[in-house]
N, C-alpha and C. Protein backbone atom coordinates (compact mmCIF):
# COMPACT_ATOMS: atom_id res chain seq x y z
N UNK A 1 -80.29 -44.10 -6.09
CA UNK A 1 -79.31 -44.94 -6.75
C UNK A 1 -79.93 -46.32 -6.95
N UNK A 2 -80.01 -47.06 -8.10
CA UNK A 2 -79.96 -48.01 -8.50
C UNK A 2 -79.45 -49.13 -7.61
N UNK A 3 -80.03 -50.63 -7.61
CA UNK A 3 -79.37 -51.54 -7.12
C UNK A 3 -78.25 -51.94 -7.80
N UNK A 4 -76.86 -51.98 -6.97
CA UNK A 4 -76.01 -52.58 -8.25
C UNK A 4 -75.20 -54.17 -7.98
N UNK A 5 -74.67 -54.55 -9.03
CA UNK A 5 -74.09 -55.76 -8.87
C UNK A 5 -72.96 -55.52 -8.69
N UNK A 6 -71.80 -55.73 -8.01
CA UNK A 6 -70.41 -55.89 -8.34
C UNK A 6 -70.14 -56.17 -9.12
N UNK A 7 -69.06 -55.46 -10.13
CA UNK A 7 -68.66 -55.82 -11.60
C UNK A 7 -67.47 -56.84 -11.15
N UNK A 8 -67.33 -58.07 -11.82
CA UNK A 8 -66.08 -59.37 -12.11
C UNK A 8 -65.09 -58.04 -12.34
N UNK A 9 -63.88 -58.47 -11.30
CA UNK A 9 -62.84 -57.41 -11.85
C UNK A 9 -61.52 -58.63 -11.88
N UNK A 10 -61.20 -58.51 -13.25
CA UNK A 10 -59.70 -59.44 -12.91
C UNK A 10 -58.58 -58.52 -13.34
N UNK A 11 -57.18 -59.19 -12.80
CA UNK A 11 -56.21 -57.87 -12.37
C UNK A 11 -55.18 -58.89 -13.29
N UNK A 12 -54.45 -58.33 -14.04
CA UNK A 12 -53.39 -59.29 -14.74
C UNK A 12 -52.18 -59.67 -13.60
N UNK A 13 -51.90 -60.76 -13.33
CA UNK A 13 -50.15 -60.93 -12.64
C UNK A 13 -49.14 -59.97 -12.31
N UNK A 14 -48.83 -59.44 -13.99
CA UNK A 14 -47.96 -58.42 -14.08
C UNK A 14 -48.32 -57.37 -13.20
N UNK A 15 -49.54 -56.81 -13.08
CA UNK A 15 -49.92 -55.50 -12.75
C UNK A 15 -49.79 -56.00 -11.11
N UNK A 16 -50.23 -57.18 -10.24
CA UNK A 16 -50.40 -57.36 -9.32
C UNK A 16 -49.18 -57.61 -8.38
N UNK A 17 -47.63 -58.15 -9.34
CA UNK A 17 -46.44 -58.00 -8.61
C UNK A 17 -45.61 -57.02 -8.79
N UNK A 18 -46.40 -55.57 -9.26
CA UNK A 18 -45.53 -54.36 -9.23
C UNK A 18 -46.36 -53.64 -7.84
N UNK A 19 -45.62 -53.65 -7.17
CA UNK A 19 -46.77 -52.85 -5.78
C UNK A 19 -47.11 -51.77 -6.52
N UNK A 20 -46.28 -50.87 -6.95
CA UNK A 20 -47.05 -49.58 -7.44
C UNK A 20 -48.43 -49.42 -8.85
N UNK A 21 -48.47 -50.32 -9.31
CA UNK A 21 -48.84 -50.24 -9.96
C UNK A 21 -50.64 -51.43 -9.50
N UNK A 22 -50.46 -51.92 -8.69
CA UNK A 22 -51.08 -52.75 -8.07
C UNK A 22 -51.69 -51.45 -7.13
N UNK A 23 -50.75 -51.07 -6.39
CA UNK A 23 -51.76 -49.80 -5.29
C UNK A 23 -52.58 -49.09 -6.58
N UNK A 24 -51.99 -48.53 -7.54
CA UNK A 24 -52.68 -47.71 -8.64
C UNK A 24 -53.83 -47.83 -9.26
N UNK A 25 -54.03 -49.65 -9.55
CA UNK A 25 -55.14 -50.31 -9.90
C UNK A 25 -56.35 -50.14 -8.29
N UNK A 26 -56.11 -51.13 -7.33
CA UNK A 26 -56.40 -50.89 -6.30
C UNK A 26 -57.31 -48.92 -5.89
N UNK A 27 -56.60 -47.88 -5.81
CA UNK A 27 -57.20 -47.30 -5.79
C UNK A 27 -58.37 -46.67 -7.27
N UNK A 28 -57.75 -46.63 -8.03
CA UNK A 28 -58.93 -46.49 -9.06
C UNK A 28 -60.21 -47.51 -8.86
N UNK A 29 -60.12 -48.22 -8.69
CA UNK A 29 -60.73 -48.93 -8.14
C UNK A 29 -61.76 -49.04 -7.16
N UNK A 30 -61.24 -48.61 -6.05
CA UNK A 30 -61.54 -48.02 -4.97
C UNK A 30 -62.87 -46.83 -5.38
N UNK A 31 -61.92 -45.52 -5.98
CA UNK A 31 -62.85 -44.47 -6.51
C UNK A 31 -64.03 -44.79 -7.45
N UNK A 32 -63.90 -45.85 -8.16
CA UNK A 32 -64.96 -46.24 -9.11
C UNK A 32 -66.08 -46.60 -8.23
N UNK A 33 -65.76 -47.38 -6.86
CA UNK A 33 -66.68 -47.87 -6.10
C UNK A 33 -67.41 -47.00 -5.60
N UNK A 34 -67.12 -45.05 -5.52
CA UNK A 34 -68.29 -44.42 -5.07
C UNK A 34 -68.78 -43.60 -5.91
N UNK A 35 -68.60 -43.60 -7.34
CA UNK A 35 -69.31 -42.85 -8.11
C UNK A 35 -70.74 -43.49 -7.98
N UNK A 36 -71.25 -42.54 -7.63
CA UNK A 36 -73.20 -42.76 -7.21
C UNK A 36 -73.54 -42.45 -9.06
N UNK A 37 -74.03 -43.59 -9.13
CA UNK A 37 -74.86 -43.75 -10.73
C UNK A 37 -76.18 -43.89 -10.57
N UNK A 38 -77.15 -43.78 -11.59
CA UNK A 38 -78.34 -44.40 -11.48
C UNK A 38 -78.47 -45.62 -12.59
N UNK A 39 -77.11 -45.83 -13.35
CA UNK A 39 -77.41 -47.13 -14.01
C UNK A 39 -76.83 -48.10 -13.45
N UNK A 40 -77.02 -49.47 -14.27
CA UNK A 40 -75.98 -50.47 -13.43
C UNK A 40 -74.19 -50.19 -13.90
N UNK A 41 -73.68 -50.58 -13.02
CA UNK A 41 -72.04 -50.82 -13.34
C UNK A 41 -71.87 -51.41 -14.64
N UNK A 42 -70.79 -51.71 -15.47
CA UNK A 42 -70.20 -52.49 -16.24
C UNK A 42 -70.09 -53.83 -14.84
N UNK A 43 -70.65 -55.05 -16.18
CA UNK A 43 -70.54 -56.51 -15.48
C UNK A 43 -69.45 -56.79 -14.92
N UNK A 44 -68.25 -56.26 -15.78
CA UNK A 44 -66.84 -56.63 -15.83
C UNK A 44 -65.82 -55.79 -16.00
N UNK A 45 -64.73 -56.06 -14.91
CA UNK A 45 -63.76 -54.60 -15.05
C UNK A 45 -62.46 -55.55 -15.04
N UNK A 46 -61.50 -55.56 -16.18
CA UNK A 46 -60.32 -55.91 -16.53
C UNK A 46 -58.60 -54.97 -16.75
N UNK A 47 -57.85 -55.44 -15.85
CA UNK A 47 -57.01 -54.45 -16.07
C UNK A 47 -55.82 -55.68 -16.39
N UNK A 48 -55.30 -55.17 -17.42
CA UNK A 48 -53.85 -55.72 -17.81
C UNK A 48 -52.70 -54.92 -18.36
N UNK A 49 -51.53 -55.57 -18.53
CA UNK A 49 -50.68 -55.22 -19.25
C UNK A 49 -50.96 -55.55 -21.11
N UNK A 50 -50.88 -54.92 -21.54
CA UNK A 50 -51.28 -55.57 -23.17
C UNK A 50 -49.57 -55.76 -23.34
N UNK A 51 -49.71 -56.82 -24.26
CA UNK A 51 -48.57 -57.46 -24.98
C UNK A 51 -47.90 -56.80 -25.84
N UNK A 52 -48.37 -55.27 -27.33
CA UNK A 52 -47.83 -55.19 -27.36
C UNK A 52 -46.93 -53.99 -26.76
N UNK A 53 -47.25 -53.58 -25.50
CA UNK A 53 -46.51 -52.37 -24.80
C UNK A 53 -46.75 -52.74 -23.92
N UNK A 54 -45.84 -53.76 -23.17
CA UNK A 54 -45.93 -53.73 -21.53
C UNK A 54 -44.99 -52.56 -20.62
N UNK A 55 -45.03 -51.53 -20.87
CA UNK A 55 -45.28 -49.51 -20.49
C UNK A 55 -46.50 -49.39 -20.06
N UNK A 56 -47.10 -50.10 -20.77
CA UNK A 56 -48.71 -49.22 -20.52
C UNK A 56 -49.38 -50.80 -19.79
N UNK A 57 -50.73 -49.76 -18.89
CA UNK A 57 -51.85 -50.54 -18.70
C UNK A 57 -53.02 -50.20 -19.43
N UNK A 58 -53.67 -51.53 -19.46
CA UNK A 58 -54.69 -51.32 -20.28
C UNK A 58 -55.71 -51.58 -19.16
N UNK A 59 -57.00 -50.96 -19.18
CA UNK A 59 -58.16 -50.80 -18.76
C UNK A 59 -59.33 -51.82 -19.99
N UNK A 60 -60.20 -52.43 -19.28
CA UNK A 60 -61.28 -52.74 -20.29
C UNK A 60 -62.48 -52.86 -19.67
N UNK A 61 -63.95 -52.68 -20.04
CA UNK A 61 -65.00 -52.63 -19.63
C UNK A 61 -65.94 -53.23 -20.49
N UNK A 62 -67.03 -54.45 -19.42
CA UNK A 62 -67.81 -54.87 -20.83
C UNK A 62 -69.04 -55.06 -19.64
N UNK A 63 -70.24 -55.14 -20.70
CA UNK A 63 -71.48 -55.55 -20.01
C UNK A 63 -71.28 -56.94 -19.86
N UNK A 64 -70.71 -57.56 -20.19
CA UNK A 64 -71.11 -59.06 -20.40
C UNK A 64 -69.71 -59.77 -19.64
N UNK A 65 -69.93 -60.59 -18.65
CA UNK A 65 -68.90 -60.88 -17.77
C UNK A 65 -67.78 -61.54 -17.93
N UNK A 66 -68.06 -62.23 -19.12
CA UNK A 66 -66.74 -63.39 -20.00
C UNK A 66 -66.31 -62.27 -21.61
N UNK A 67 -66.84 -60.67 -21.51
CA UNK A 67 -66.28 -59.80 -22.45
C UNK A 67 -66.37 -60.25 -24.37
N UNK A 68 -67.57 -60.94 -24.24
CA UNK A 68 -68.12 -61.16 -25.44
C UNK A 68 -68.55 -60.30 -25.72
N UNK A 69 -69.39 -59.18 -25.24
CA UNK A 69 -69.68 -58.31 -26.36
C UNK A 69 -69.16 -57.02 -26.44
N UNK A 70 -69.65 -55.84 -26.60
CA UNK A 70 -68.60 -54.46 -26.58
C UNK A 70 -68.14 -54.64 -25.77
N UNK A 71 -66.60 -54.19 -25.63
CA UNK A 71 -65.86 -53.97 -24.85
C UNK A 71 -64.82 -52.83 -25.34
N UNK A 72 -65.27 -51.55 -24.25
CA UNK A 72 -64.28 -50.43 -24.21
C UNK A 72 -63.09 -50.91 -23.41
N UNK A 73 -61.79 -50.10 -24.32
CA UNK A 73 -60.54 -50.26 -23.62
C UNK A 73 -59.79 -49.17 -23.73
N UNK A 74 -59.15 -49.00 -22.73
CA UNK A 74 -58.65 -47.48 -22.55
C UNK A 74 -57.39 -47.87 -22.36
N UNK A 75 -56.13 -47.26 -23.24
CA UNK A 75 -54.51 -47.37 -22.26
C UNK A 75 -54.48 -46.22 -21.30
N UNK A 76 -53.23 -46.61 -20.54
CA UNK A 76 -53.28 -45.81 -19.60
C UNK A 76 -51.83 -45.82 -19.54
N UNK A 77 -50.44 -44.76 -19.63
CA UNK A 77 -49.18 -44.89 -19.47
C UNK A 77 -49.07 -44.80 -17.96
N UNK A 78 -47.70 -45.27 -17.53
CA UNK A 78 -47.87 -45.83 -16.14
C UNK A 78 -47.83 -44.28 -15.53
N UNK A 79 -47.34 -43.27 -16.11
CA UNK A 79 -47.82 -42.20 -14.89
C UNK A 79 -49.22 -41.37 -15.05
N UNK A 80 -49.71 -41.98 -15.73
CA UNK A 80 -51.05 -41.63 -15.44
C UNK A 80 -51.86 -42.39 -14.60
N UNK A 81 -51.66 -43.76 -14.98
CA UNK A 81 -51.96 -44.69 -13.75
C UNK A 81 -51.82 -44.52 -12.97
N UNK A 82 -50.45 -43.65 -12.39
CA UNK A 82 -50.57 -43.60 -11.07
C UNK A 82 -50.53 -42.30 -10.25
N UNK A 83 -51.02 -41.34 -10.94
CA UNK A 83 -51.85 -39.91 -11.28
C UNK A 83 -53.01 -39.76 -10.86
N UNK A 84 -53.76 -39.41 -9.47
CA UNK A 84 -55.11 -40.19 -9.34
C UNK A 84 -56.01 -39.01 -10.07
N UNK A 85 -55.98 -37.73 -10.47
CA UNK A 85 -56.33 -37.06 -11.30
C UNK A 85 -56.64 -37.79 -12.96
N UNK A 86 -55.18 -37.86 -13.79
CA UNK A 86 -55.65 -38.88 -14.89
C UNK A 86 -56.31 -40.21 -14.74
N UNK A 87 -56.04 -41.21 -13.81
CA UNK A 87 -56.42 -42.62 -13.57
C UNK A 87 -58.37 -42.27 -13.46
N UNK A 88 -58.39 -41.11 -12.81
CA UNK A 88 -60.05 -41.49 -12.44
C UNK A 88 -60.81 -40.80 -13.72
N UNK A 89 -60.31 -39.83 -14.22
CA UNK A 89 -60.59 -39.12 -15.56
C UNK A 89 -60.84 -39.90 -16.40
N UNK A 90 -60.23 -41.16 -16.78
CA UNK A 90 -59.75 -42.49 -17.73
C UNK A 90 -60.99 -42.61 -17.27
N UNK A 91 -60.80 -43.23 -15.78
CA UNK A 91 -61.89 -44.68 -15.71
C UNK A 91 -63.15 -43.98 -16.49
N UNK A 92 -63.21 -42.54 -15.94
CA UNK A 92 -64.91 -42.40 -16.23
C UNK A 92 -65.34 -42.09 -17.59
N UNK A 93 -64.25 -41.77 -18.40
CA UNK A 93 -64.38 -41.68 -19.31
C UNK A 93 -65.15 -43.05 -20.50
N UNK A 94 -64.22 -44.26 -19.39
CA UNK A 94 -64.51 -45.54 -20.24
C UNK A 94 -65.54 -45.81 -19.83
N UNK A 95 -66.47 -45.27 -18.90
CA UNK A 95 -67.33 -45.55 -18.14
C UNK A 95 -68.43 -44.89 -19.28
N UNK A 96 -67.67 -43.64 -19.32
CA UNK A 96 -68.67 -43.04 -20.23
C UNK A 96 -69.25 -43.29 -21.63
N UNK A 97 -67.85 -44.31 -22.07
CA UNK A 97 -68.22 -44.97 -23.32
C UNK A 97 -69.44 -46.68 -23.08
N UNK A 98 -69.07 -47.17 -22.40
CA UNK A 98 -70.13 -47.99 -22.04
C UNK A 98 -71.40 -47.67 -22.14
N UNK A 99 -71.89 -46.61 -21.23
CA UNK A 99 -72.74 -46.01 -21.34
C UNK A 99 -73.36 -45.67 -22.65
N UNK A 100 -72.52 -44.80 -23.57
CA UNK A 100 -72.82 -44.67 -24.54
C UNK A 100 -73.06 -45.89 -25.59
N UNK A 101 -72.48 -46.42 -25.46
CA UNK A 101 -72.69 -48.07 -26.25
C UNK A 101 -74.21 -48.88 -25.76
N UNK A 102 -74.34 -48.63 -24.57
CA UNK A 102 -76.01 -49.59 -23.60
C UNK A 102 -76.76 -48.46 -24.53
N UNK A 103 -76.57 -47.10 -24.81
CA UNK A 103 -77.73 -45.89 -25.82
C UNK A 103 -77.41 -46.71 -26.96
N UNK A 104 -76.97 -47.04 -27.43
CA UNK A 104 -77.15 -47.43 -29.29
C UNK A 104 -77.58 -48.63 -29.16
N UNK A 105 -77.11 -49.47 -28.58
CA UNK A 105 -77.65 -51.00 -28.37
C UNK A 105 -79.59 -51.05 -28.24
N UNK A 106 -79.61 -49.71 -27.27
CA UNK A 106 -81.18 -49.72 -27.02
C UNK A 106 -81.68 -48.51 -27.60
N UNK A 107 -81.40 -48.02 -28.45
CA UNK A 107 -81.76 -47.48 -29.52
C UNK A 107 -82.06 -48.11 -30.53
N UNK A 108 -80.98 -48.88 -30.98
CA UNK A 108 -81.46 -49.94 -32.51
C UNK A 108 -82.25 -50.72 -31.82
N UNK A 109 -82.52 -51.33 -30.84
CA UNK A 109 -83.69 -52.60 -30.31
C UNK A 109 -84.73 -51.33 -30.68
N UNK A 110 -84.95 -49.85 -30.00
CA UNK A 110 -86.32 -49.29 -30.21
C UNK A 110 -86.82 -49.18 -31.12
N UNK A 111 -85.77 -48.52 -32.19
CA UNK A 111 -86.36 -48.85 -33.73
C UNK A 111 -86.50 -49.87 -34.40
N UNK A 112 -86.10 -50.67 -34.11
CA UNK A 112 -86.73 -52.21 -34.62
C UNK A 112 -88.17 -52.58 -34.24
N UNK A 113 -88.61 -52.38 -32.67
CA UNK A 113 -89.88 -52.38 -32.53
C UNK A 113 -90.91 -51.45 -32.71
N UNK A 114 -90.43 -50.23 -33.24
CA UNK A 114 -91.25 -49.44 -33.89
C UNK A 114 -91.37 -49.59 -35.58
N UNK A 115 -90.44 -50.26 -36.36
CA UNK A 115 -90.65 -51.23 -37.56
C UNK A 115 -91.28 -51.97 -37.36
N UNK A 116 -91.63 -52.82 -36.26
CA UNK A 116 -92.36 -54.30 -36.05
C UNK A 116 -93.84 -54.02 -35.87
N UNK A 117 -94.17 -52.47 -35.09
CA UNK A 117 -95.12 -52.46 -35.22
C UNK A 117 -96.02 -52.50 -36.38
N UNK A 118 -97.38 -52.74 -36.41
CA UNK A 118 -98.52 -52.56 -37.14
C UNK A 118 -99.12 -51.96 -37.30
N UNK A 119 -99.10 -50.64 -37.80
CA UNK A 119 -99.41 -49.02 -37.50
C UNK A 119 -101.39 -49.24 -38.11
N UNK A 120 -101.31 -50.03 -39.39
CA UNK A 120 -102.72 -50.12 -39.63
C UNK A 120 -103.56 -51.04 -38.54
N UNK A 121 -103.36 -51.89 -38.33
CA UNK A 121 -103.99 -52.71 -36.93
C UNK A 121 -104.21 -52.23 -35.65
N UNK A 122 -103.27 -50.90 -35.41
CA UNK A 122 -103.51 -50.48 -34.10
C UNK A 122 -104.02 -49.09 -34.06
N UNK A 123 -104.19 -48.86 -35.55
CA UNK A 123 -105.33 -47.54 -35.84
C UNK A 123 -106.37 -48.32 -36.29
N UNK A 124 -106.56 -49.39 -36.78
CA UNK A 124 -108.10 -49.99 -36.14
C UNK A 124 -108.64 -50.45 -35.16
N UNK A 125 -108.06 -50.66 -34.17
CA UNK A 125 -108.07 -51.38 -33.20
C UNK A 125 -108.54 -49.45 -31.81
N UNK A 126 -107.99 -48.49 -32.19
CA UNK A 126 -107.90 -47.36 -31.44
C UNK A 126 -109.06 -46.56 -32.50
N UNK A 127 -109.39 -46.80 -33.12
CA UNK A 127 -110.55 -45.98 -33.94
C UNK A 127 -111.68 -46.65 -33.79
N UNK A 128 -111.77 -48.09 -33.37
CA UNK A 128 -113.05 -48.72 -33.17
C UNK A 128 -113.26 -48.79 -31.78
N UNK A 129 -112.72 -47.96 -31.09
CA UNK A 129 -113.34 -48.32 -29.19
C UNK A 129 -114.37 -47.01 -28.94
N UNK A 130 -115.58 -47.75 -28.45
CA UNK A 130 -116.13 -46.84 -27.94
C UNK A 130 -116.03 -45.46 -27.34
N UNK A 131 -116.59 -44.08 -27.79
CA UNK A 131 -115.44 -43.05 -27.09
C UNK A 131 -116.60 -42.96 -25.49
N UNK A 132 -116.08 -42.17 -24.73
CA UNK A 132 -116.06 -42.65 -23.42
C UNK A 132 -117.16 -41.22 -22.97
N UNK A 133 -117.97 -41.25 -22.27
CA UNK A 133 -119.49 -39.89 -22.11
C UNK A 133 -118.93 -39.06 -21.82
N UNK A 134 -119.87 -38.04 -22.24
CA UNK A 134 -119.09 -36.51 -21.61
C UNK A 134 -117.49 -36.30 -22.65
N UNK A 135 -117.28 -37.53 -23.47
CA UNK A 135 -116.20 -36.69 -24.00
C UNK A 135 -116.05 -36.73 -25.91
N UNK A 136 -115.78 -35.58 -26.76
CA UNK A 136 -115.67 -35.50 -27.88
C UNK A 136 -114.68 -35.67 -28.57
């Protein structure tokens, strides 16, 4: 396993003066903490009520700790939230989209530096080295 950082987790008000729904967050939570990964965590783990359906919780996940850049968000109706079957299904799911988002992010960086390369410069550069004894 990977070294990991603790992901910034902030908990909305709302969610934190409903006990049940507060234990609900709390343990998902909890369970997220032992999924053994070999990547890093999401920087940042956000749970709120969204505004316009305060019924539901919303889940959000971002690499970036102040949620500037992708950020997956998952609803969650409150009995799934508090369902530890659906609640952990969710998380990993959003987990799983992160993931998938860090593959395209470093996918388009790879092909960019395989555009950047200089394919004629580094077939001159590999065609002019001495070849090495004993080999053809």
């Amino acid at each position: 396993m990977v070294a990991q950082v603790e992901p910034r987790v902030e908990i909305d008000d709302r969610i934190k003066a409903d006990p049940a729904l507060a234990d609900a967050v709390a343990k998902a939570l909890a369970y997220f903490a032992t999924v053994e990964t070999t990547v890093p965590l999401p920087a940042a783990i956000r749970w709120r009520v969204p505004a316009l359906d305060p019924t539901a919780v919303e889940l959000q996940m971002s690499d970036t700790t102040d949620f500037s850049d992708a950020v997956v968000s998952r609803l969650f109706r409150r009995a799934d939230i508090e369902d530890p079957y659906a609640r952990d299904v969710g998380m990993l799911r959003a987990y799983g989209q992160v993931l998938r988002l860090r593959s395209e992010k470093s996918m388009l960086r790879i092909n960019q530096l395989i555009r950047n390369i200089d394919f004629d410069a580094l077939e001159r550069a590999t065609s002019s080295e001495p070849a090495l004894e004993g080999k053809e």
